[in-house]
C-alpha atoms as a PDB file:
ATOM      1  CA  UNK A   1       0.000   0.000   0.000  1.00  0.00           C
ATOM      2  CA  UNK A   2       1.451   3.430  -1.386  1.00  0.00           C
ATOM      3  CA  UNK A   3       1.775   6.807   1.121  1.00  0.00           C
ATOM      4  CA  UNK A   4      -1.217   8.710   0.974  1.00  0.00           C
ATOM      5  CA  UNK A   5      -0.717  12.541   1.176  1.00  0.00           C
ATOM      6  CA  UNK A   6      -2.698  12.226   4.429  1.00  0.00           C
ATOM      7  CA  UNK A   7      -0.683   9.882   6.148  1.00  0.00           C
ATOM      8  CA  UNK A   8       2.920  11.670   4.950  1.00  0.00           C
ATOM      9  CA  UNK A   9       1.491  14.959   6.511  1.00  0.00           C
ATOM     10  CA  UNK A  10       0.417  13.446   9.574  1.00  0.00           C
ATOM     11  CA  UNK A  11       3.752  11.876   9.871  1.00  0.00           C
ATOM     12  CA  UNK A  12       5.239  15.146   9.161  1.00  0.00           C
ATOM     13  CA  UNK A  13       3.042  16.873  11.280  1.00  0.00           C
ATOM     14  CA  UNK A  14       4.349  14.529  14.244  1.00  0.00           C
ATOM     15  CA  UNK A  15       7.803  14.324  13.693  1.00  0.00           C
ATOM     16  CA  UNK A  16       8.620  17.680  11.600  1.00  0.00           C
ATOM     17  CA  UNK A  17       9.563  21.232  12.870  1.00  0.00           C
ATOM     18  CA  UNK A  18       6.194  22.464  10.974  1.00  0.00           C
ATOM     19  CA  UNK A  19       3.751  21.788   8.302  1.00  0.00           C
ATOM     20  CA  UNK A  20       5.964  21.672   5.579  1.00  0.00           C
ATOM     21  CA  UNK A  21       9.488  20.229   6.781  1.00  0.00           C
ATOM     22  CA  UNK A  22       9.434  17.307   4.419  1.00  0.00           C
ATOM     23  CA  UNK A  23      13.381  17.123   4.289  1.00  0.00           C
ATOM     24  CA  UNK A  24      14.334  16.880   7.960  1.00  0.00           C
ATOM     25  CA  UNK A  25      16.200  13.624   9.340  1.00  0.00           C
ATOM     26  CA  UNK A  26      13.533  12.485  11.776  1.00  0.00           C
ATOM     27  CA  UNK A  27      10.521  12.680   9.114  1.00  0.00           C
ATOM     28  CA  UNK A  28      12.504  11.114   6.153  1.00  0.00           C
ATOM     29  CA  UNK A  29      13.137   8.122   9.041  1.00  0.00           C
ATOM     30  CA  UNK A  30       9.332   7.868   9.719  1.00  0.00           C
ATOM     31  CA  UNK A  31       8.516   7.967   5.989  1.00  0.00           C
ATOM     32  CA  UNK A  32      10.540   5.300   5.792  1.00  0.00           C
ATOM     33  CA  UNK A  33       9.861   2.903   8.497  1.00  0.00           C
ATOM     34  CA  UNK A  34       5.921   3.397   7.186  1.00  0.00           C
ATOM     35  CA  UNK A  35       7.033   2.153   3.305  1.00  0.00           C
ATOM     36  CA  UNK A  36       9.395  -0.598   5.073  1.00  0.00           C
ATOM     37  CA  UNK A  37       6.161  -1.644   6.980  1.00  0.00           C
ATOM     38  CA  UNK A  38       4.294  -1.678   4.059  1.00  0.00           C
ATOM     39  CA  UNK A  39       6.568  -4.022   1.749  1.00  0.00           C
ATOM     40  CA  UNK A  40       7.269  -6.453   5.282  1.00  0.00           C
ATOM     41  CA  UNK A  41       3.773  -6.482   5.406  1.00  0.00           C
ATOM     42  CA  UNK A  42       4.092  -7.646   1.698  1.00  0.00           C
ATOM     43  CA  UNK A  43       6.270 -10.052   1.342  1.00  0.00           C
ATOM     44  CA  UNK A  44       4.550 -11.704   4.258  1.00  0.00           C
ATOM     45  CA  UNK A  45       2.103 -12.572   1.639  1.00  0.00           C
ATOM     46  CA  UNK A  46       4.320 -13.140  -1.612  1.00  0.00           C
ATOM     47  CA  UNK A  47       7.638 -14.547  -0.190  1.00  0.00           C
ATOM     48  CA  UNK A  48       8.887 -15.038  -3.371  1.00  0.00           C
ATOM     49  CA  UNK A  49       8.533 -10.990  -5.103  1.00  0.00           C
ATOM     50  CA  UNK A  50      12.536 -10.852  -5.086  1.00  0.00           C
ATOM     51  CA  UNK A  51      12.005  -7.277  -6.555  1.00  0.00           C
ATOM     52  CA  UNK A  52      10.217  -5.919  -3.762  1.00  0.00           C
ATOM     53  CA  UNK A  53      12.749  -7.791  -1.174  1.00  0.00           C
ATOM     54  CA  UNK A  54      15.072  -5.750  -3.380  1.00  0.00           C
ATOM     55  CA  UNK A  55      13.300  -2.691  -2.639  1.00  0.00           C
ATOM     56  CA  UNK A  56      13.091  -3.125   1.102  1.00  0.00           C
ATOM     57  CA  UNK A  57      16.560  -3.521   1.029  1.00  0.00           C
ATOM     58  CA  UNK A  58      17.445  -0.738  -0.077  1.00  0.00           C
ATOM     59  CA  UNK A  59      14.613   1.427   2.055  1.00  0.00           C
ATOM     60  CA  UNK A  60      16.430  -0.313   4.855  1.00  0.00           C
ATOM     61  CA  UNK A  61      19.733   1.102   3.995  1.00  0.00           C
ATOM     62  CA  UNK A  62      18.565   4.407   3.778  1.00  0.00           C
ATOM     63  CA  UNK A  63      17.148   4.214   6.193  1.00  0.00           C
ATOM     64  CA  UNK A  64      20.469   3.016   8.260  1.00  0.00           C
ATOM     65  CA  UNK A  65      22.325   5.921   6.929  1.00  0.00           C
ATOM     66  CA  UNK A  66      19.852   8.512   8.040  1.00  0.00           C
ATOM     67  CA  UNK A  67      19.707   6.890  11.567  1.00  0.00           C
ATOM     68  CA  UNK A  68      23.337   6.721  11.516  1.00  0.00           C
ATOM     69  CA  UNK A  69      23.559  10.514  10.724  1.00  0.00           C
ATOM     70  CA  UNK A  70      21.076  11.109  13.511  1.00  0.00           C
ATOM     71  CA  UNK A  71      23.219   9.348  16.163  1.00  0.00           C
ATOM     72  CA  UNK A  72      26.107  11.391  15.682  1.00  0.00           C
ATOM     73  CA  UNK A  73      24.330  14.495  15.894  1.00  0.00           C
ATOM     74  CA  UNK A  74      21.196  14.626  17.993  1.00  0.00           C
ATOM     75  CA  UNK A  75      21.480  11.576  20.477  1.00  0.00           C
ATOM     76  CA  UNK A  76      18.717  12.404  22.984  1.00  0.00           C
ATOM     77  CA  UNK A  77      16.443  12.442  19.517  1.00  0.00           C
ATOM     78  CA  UNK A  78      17.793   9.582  17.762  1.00  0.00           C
ATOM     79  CA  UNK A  79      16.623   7.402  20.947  1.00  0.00           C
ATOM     80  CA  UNK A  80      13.481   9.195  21.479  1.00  0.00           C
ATOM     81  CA  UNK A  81      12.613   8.252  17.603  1.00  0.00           C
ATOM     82  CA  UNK A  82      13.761   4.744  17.357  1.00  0.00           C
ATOM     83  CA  UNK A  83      11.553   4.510  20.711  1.00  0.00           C
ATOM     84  CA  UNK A  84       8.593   6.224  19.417  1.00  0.00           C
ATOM     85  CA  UNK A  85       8.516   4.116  15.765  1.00  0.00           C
ATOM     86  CA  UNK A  86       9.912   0.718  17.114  1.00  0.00           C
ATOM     87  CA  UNK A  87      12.922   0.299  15.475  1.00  0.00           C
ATOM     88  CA  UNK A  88      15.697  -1.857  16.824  1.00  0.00           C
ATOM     89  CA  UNK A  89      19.018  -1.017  17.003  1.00  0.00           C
END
C-alpha cells in the first residue's frame, strides 16, 4: 500500500519542525519505516517478489544511513525516535 498525502502529513506533522518540513532527518526516518512496513507487510504474503525484497533492502539502507547521521548528531532524539517508531538497534 502506497503513502497517501494524508498519512505523509500526519507523519510530518508529528515528527517535523512544521507543516511543511518534508526534508528533515527524523521525518525522512518515519517515511521510511511506514514504506518498510508496508513491503514487510508484503512479502509476508508473496515470499517469493525478489524485486520488492530488493526494494526493502534498499529502504532499509537508507534508512540506516539517516539513523546513523542522527546518532552522531542529535542523540537524545535519535533514541526518542527509534523509541517512538519501534525500530531496533
Amino acid at each position: 500500500m502506497a503513502l497517501t498525502k494524508e498519512q505523509k502529513a500526519e507523519l510530518v506533522a508529528k515528527y517535523g519542525e512544521n507543516d511543511k518540513d518534508t526534508g528533515s532527518t527524523k521525518v525522512q526516518i518515519a517515511i521510511l519505516t511506514y514504506r518498510i512496513n508496508a513491503l514487510t507487510a508484503h512479502l509476508k504474503k508473496h515470499a517469493q517478489d525478489s524485486h520488492t525484497r530488493r526494494g526493502l533492502f534498499i529502504l532499509v539502507g537508507k534508512r540506516r544511513a539517516f539513523l546513523d547521521y542522527l546518532a552522531r548528531t542529535d542523540y537524545d532524539g535519535y533514541k526518542a525516535l527509534i523509541a517512538d517508531l519501534g525500530i531496533r538497534k
